[in-house]
C-alpha atoms as a PDB file:
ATOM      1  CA  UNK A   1     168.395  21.876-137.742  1.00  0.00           C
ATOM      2  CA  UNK A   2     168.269  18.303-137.203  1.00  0.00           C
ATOM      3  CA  UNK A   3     164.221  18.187-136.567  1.00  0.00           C
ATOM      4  CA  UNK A   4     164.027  19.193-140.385  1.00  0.00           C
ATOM      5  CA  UNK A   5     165.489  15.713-140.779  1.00  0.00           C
ATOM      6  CA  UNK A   6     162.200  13.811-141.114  1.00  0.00           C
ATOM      7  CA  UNK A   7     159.975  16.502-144.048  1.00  0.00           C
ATOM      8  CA  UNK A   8     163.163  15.791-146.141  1.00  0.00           C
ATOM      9  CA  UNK A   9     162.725  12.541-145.935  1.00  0.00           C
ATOM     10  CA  UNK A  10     159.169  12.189-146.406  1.00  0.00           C
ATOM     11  CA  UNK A  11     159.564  14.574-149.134  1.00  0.00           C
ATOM     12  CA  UNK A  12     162.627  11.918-150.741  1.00  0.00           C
ATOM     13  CA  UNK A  13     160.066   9.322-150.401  1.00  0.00           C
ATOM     14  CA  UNK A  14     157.656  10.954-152.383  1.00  0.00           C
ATOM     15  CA  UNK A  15     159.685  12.443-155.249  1.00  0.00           C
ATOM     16  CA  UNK A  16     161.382   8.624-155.382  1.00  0.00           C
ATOM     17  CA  UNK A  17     158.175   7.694-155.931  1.00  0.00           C
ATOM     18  CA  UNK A  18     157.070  10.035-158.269  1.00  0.00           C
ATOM     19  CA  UNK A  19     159.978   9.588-160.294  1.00  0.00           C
ATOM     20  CA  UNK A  20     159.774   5.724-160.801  1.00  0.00           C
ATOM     21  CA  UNK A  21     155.946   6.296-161.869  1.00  0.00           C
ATOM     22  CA  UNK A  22     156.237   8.934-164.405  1.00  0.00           C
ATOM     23  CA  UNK A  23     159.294   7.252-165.518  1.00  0.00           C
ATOM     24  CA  UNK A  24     157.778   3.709-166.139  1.00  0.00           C
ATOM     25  CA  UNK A  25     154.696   6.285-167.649  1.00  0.00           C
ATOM     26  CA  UNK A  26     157.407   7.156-170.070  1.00  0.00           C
ATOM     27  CA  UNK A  27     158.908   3.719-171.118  1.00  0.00           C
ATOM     28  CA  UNK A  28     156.806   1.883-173.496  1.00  0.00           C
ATOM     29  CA  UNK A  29     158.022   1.954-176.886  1.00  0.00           C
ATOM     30  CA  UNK A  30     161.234   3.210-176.161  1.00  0.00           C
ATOM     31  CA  UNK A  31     164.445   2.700-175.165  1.00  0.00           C
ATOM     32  CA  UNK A  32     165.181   1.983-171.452  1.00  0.00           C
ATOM     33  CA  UNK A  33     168.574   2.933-171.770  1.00  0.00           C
ATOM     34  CA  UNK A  34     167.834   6.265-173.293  1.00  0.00           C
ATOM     35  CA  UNK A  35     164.879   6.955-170.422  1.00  0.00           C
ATOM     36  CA  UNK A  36     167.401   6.235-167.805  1.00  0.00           C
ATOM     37  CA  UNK A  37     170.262   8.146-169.001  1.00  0.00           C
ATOM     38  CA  UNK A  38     167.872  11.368-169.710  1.00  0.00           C
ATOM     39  CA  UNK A  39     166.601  11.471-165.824  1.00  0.00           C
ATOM     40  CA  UNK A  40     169.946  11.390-164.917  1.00  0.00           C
ATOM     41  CA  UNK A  41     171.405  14.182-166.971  1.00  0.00           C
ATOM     42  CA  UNK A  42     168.231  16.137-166.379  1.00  0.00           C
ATOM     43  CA  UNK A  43     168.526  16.508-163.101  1.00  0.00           C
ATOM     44  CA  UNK A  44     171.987  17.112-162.603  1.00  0.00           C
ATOM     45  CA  UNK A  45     171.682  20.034-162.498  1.00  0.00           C
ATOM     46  CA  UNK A  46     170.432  20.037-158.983  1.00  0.00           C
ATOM     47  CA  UNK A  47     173.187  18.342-158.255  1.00  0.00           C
ATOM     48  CA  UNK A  48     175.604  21.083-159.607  1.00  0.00           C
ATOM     49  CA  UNK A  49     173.951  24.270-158.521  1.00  0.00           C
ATOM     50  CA  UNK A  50     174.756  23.444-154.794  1.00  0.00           C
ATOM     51  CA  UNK A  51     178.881  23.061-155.807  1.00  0.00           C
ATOM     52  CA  UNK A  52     178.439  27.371-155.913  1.00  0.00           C
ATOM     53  CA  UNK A  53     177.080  27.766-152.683  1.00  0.00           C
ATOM     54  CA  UNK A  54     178.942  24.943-150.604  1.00  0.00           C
ATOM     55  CA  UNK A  55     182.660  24.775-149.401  1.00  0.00           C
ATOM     56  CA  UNK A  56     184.824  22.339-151.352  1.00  0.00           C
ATOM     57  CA  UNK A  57     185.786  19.994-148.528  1.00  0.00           C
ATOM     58  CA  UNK A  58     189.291  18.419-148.216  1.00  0.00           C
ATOM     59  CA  UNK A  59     189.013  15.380-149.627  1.00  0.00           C
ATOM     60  CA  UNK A  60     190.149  12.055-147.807  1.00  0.00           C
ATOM     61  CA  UNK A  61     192.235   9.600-149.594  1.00  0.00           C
ATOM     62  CA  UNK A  62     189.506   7.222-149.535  1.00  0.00           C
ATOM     63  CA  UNK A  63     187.524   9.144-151.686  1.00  0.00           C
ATOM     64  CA  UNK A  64     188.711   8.301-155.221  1.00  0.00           C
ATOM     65  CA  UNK A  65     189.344   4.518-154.666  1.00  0.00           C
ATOM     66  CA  UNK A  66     185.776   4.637-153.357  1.00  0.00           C
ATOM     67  CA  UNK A  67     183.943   6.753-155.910  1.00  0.00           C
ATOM     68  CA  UNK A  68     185.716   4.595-158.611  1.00  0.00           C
ATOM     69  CA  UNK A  69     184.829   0.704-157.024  1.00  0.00           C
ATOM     70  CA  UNK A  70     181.296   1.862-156.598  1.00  0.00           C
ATOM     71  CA  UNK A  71     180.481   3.610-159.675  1.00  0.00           C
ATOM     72  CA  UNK A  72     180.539   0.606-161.814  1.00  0.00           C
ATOM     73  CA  UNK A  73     177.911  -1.416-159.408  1.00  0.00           C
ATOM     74  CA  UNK A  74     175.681   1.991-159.772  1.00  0.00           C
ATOM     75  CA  UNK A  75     175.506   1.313-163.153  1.00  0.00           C
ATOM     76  CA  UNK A  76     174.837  -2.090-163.257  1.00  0.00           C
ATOM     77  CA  UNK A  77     172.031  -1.240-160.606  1.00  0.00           C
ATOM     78  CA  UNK A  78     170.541   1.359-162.625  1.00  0.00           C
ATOM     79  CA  UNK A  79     170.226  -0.949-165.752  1.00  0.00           C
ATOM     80  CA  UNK A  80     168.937  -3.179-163.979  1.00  0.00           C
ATOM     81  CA  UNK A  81     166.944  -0.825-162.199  1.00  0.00           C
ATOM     82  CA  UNK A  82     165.138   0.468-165.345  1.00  0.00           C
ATOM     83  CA  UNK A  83     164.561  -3.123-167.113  1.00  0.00           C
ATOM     84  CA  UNK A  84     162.503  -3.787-164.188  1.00  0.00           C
ATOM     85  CA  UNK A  85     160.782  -0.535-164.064  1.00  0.00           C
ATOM     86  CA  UNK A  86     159.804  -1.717-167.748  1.00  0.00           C
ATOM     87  CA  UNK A  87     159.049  -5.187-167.609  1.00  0.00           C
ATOM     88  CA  UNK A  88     156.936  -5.336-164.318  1.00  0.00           C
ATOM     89  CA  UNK A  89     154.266  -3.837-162.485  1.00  0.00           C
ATOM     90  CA  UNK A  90     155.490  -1.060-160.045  1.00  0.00           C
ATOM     91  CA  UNK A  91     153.427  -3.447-157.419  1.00  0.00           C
ATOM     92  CA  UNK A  92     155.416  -6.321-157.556  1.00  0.00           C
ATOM     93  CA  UNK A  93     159.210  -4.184-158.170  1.00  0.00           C
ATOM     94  CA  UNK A  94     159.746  -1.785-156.315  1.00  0.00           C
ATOM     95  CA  UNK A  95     158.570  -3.643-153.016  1.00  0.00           C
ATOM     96  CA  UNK A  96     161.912  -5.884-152.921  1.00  0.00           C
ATOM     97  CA  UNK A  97     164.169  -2.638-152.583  1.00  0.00           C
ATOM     98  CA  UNK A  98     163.325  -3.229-149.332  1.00  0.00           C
ATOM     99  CA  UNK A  99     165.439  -6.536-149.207  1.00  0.00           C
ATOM    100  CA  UNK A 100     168.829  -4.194-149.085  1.00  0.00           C
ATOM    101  CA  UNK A 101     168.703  -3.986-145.752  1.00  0.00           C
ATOM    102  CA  UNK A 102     168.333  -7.841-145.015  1.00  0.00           C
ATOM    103  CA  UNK A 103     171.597  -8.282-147.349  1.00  0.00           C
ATOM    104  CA  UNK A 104     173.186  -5.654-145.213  1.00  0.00           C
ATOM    105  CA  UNK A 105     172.693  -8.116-142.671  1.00  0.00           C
ATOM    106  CA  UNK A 106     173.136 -11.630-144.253  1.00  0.00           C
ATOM    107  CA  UNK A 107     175.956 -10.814-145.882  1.00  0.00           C
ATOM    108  CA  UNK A 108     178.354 -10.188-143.321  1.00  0.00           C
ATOM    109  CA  UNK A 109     177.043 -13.723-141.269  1.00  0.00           C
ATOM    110  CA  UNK A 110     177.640 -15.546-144.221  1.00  0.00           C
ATOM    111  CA  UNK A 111     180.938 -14.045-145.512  1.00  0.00           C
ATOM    112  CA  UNK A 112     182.101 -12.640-141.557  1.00  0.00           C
ATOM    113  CA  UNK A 113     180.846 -15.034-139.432  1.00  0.00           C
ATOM    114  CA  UNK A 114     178.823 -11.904-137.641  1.00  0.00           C
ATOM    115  CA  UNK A 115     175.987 -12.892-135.443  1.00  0.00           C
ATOM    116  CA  UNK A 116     171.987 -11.602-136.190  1.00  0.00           C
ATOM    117  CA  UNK A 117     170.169 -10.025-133.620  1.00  0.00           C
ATOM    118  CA  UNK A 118     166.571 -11.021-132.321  1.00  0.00           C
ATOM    119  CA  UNK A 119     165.164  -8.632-134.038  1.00  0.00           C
ATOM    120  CA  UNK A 120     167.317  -8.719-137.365  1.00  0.00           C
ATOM    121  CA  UNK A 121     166.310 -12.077-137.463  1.00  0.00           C
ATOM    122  CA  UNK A 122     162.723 -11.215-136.773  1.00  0.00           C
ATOM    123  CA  UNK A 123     162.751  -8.221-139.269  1.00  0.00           C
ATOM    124  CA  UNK A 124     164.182 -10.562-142.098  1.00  0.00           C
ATOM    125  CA  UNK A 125     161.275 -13.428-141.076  1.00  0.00           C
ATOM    126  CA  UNK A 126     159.116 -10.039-141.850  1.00  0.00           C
ATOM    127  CA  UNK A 127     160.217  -9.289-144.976  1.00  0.00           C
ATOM    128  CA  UNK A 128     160.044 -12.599-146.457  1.00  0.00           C
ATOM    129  CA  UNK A 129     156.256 -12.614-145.259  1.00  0.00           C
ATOM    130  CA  UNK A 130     155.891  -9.417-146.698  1.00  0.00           C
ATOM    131  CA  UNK A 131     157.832 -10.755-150.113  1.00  0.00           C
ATOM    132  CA  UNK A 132     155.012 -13.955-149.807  1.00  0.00           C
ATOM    133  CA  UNK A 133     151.830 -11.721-149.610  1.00  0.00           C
ATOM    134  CA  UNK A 134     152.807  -9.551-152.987  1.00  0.00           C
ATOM    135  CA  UNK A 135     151.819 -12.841-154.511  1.00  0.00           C
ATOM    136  CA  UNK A 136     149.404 -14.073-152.053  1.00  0.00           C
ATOM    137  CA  UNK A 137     146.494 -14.458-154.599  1.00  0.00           C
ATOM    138  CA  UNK A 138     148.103 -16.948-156.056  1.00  0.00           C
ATOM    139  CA  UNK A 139     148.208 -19.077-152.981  1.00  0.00           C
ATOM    140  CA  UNK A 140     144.435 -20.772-153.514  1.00  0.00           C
ATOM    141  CA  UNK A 141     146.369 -23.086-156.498  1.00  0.00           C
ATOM    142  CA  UNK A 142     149.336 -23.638-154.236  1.00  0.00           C
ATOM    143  CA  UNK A 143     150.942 -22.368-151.234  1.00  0.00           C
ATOM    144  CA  UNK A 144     154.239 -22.383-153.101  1.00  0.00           C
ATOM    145  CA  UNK A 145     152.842 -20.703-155.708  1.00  0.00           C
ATOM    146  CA  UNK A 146     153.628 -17.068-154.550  1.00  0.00           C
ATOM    147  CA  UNK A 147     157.256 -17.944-154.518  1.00  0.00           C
ATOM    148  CA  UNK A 148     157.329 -19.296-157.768  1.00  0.00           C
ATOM    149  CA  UNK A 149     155.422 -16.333-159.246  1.00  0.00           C
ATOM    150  CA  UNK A 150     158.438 -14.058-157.700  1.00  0.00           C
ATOM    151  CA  UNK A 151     161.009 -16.363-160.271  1.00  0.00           C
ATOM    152  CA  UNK A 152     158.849 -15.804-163.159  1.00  0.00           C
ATOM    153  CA  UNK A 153     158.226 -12.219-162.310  1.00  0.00           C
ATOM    154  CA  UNK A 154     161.354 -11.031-164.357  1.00  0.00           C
ATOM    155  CA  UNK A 155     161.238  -7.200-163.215  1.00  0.00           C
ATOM    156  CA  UNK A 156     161.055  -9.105-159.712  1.00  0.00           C
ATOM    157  CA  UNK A 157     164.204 -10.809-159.883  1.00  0.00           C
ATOM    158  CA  UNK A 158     166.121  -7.474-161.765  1.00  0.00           C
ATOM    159  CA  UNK A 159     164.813  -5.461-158.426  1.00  0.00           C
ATOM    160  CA  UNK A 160     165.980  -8.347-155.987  1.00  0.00           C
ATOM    161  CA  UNK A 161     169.682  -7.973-157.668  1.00  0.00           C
ATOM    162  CA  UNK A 162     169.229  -4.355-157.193  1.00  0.00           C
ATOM    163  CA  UNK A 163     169.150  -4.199-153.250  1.00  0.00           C
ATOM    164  CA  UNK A 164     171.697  -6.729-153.331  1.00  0.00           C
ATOM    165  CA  UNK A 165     173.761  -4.325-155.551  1.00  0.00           C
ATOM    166  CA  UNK A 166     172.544  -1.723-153.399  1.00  0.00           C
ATOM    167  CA  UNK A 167     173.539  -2.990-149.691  1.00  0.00           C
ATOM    168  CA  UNK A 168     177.229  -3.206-151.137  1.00  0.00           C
ATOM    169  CA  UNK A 169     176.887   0.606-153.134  1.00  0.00           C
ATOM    170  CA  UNK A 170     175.085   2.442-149.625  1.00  0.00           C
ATOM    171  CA  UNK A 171     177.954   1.132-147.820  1.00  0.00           C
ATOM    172  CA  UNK A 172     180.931   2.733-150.679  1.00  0.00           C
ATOM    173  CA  UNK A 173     178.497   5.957-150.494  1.00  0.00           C
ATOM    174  CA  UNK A 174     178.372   6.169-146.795  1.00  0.00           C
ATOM    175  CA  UNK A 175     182.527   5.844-147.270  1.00  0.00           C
ATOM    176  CA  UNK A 176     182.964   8.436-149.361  1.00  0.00           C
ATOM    177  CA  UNK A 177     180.659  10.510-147.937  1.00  0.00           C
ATOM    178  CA  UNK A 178     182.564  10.321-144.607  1.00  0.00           C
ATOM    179  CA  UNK A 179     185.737  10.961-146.666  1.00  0.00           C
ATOM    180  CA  UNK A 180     184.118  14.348-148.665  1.00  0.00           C
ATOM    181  CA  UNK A 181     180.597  16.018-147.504  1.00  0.00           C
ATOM    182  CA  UNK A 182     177.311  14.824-149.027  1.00  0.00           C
ATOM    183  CA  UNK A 183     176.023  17.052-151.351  1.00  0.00           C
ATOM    184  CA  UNK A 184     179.963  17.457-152.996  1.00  0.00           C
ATOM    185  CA  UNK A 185     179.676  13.586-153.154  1.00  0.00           C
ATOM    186  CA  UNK A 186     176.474  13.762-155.076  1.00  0.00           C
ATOM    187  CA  UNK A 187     178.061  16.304-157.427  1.00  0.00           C
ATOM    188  CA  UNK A 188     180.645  14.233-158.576  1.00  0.00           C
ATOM    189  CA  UNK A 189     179.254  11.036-158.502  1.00  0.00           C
ATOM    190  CA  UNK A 190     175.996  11.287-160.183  1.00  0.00           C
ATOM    191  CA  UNK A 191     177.586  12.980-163.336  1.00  0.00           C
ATOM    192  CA  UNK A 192     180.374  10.147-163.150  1.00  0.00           C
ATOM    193  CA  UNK A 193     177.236   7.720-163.532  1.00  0.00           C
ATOM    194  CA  UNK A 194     175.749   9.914-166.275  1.00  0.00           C
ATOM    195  CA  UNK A 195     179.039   9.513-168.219  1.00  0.00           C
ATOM    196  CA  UNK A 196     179.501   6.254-167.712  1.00  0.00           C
ATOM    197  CA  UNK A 197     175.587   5.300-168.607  1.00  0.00           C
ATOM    198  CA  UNK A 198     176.310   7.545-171.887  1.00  0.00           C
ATOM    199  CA  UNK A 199     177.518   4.551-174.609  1.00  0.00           C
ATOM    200  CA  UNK A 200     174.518   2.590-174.636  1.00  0.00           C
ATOM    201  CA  UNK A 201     172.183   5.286-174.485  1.00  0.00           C
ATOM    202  CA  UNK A 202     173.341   6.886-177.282  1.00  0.00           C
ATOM    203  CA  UNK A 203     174.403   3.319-179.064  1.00  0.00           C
ATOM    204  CA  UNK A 204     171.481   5.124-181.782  1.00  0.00           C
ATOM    205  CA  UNK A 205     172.869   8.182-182.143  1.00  0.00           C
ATOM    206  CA  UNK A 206     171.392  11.415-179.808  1.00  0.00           C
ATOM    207  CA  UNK A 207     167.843  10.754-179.702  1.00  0.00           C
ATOM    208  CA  UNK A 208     167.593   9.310-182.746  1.00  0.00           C
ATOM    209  CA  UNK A 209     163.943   9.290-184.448  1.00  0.00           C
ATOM    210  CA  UNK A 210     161.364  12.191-185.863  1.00  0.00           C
ATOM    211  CA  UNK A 211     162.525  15.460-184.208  1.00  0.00           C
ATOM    212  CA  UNK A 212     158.958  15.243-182.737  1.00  0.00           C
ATOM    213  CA  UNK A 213     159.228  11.688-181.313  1.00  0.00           C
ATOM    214  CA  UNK A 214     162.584  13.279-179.569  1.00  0.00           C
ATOM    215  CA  UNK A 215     160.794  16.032-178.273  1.00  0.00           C
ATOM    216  CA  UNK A 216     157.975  14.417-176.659  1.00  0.00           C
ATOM    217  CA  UNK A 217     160.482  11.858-175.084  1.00  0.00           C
ATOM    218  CA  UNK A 218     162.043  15.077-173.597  1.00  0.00           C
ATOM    219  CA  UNK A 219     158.998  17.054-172.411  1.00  0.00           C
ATOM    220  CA  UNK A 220     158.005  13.303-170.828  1.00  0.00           C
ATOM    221  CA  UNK A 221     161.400  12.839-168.682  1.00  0.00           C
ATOM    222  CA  UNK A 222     161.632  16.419-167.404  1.00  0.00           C
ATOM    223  CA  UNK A 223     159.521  15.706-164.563  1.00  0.00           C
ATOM    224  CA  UNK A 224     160.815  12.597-163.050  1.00  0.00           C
ATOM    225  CA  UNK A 225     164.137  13.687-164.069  1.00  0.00           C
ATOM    226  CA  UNK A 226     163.644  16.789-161.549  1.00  0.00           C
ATOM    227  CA  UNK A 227     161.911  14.529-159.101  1.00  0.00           C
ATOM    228  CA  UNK A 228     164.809  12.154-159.079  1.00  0.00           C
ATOM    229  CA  UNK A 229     167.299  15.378-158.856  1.00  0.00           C
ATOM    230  CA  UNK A 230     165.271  16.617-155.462  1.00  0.00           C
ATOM    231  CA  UNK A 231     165.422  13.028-154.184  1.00  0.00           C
ATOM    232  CA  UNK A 232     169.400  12.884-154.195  1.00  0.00           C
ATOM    233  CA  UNK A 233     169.549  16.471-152.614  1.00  0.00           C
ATOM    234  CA  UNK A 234     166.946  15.658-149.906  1.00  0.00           C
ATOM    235  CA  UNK A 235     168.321  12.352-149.802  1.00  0.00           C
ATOM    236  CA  UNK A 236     172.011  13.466-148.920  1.00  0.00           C
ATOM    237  CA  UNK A 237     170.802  16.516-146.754  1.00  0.00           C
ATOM    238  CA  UNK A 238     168.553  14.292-144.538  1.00  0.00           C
ATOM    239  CA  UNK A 239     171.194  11.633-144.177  1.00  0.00           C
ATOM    240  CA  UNK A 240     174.453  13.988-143.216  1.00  0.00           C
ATOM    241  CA  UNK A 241     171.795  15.313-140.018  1.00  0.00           C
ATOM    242  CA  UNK A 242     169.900  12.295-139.251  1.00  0.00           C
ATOM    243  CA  UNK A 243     170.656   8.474-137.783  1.00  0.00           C
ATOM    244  CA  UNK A 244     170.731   6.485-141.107  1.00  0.00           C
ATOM    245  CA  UNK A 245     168.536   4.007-139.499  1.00  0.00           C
ATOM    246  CA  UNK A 246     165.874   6.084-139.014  1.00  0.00           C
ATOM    247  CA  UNK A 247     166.133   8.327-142.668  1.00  0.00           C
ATOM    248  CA  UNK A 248     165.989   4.734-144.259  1.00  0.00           C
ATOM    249  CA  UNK A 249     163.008   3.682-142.636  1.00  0.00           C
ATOM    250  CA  UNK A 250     161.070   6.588-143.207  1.00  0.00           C
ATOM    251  CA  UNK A 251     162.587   6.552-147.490  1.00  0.00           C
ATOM    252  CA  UNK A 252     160.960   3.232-147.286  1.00  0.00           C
ATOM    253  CA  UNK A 253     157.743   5.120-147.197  1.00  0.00           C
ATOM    254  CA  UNK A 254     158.471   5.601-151.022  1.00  0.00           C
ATOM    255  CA  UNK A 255     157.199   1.934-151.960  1.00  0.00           C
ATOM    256  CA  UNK A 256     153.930   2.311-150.329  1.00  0.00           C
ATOM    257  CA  UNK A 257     153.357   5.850-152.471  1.00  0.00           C
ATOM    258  CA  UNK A 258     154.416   3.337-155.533  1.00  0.00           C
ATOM    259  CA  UNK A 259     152.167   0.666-154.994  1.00  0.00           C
ATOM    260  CA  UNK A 260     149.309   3.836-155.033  1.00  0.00           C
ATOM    261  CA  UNK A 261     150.593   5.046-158.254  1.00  0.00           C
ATOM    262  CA  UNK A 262     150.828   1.638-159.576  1.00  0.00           C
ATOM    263  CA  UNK A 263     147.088   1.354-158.871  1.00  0.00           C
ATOM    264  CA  UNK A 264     145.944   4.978-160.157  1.00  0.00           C
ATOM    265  CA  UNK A 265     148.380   5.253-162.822  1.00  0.00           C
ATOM    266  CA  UNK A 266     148.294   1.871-164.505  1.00  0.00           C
ATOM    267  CA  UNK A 267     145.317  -0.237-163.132  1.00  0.00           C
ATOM    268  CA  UNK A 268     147.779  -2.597-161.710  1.00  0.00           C
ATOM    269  CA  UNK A 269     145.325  -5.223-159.207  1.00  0.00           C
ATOM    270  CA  UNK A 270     145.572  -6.577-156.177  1.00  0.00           C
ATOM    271  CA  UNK A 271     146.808  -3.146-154.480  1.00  0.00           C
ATOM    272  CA  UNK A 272     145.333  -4.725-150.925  1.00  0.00           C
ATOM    273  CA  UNK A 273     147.685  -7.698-150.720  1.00  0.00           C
ATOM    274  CA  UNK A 274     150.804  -5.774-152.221  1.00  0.00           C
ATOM    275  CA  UNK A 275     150.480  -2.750-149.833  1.00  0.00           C
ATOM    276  CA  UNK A 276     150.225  -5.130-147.032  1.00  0.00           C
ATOM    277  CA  UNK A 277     152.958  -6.999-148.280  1.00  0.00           C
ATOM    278  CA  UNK A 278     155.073  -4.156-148.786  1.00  0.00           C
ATOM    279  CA  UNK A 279     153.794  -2.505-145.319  1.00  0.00           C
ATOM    280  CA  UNK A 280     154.933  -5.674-143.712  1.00  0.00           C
ATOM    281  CA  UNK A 281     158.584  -5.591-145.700  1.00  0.00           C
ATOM    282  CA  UNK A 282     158.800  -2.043-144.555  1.00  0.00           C
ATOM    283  CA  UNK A 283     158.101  -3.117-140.957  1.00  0.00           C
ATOM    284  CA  UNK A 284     160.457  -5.514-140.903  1.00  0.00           C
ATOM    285  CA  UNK A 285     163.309  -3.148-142.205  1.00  0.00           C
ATOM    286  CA  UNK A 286     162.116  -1.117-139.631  1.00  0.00           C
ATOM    287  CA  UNK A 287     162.997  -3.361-136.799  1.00  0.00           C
ATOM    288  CA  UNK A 288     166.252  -4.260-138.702  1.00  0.00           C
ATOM    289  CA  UNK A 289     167.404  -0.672-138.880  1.00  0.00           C
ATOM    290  CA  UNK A 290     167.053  -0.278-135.248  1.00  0.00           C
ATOM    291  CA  UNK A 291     167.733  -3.352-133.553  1.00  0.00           C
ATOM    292  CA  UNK A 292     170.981  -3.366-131.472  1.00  0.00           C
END
C-alpha cells in the first residue's frame, strides 16, 4: 500500500497543474471570484462521494477550533491565489509556491528562536537563486534588476503571500488531519471554503450575463474544476501513507508541468531560465524537506 504513495503524487502534481492552466485559460474577461468559486463547487463532489464509502472517524477536540482558525487564511489564499493566476504569467507565479517551505522554516527562527540546519540553510540559499533566475534576463541592465522585476510582478508578490499563507494553513491541515482522517477532513473543509468564498462570487447575482455567456463559463471550469477535485483526493491519500517530506517534494513537480503549459498554452518566453529557476527552487525544497 504505501509504494502507491509516489503515482498519487505524481498524478497530484499533474492535475495541480492542469488545473491552474485551464483555469487561468478560463479567466480573461471574467470574474476571478466567480472562476474560483466554480472549481471549487465543481469538484466537490469528489470530495463527497468518498464520505459513503469511508468510516466517520471520532473526531478529536482539536478538530473544530482547527478547521475554523484555518478556514479563513484558505480563503484569503485562494483570492489571492486566483488574482495572481490572472494578472501574471503562470512562469513567473506559480514558481514561488515553492517558498512555503522556506517560511516553514524561517518562521519559527524568527518568532521561536529555533536553529536552521546546514542544509535548510543551503536549501533556502537555493531557492532564492532559483527566485533570481525567473528574472535572470533582466540581469544584462542590472544585476538587481531581477529582484526588482519580482516587486513589480504583481501576480508575483500575490503568490509569495500565498506560501506564506500556506506554511501557516499545511500546518492547521496536518492538525486536523491528525485529529479526524484525511479524506473526512477534505469533505468538510473544502465545502466550508466553498461557502465561505460564496458572497463575492455571487456579489452579481448567479452567473449573471447572457444564458450563453453562463454556459460557456461552465462548460470552461468543468475540467480544472475535476482536476482540482482529483488533486485534493490524491493529495490527502498520498499524504495519510507517505513521509510528508517526501509527497511535498515530489507535488513540487507540479510547477515544472506549469512552466510547460505556460509555454504551450500561452506563449509565455523565457521557459529556459524559469524552468531552471524553478528546478533549482524545487531542489532546494528538496533538501529542506529532508534535512535533519
Amino acid at each position: 500500500m504505501t509504494a502507491i504513495w509516489l503515482p498519487l503524487t505524481l498524478l497530484c502534481a499533474l492535475a495541480l497543474a492542469t488545473s491552474d492552466a485551464l483555469t487561468k485559460k478560463a479567466l480573461p474577461g471574467r470574474d476571478e471570484y466567480l472562476v474560483l468559486w466554480l472549481r471549487l463547487l465543481l469538484a466537490l463532489p469528489f470530495l463527497l462521494i468518498p464520505l459513503a464509502f469511508i468510516p466517520i472517524p471520532d473526531l478529536g477536540p482539536d478538530f473544530l477550533p482547527t478547521v475554523l482558525l484555518a478556514l479563513p487564511l484558505e480563503a484569503l489564499a485562494a483570492i489571492c491565489y486566483i488574482r495572481a493566476l490572472k494578472l501574471s504569467p503562470l512562469s513567473l507565479t506559480l514558481p514561488f509556491l515553492a517558498l512555503t517551505p522556506v517560511f516553514l522554516l524561517v518562521v519559527p527562527f524568527l518568532v521561536l528562536g529555533e536553529r536552521i540546519s546546514a542544509g535548510g540553510a543551503i536549501g533556502i540559499l537555493l531557492v532564492a537563486i532559483g527566485a533570481y533566475l525567473l528574472h535572470f534576463d533582466k540581469a544584462r541592465c542590472n544585476w538587481l534588476e531581477p529582484f526588482r522585476a519580482i516587486g513589480r510582478e504583481r501576480g508575483s508578490l500575490y503568490m509569495i503571500l500565498v506560501a506564506l499563507i500556506y506554511s501557516v494553513t499545511s500546518t492547521l491541515g496536518k492538525k486536523a488531519i491528525g485529529a479526524s482522517s484525511p479524506l473526512f477532513f477534505a469533505a468538510c473543509y473544502f465545502p466550508a471554503l466553498t461557502l465561505i468564498l460564496t458572497p463575492p462570487a455571487l456579489r452579481g447575482g448567479i452567473i449573471s450575463g447572457p444564458k450563453p455567456a453562463a454556459t460557456r463559463l461552465l462548460r470552461a471550469m468543468l475540467l480544472p474544476a475535476c482536476c482540482y477535485g482529483v488533486m485534493v483526493l490524491t493529495h490527502m491519500t498520498a499524504i495519510s501513507i507517505a513521509p510528508v517530506a517526501y509527497m511535498i517534494s515530489v507535488k513540487r513537480l507540479s510547477l515544472l508541468i506549469g512552466i510547460y503549459y505556460g509555454h504551450r498554452l500561452f506563449g509565455e518566453p523565457g521557459i529556459r531560465e524559469r524552468a531552471l529557476g524553478t528546478a533549482v527552487m524545487i531542489a532546494g525544497v528538496t533538501l529542506i524537506a529532508w534535512a535533519p
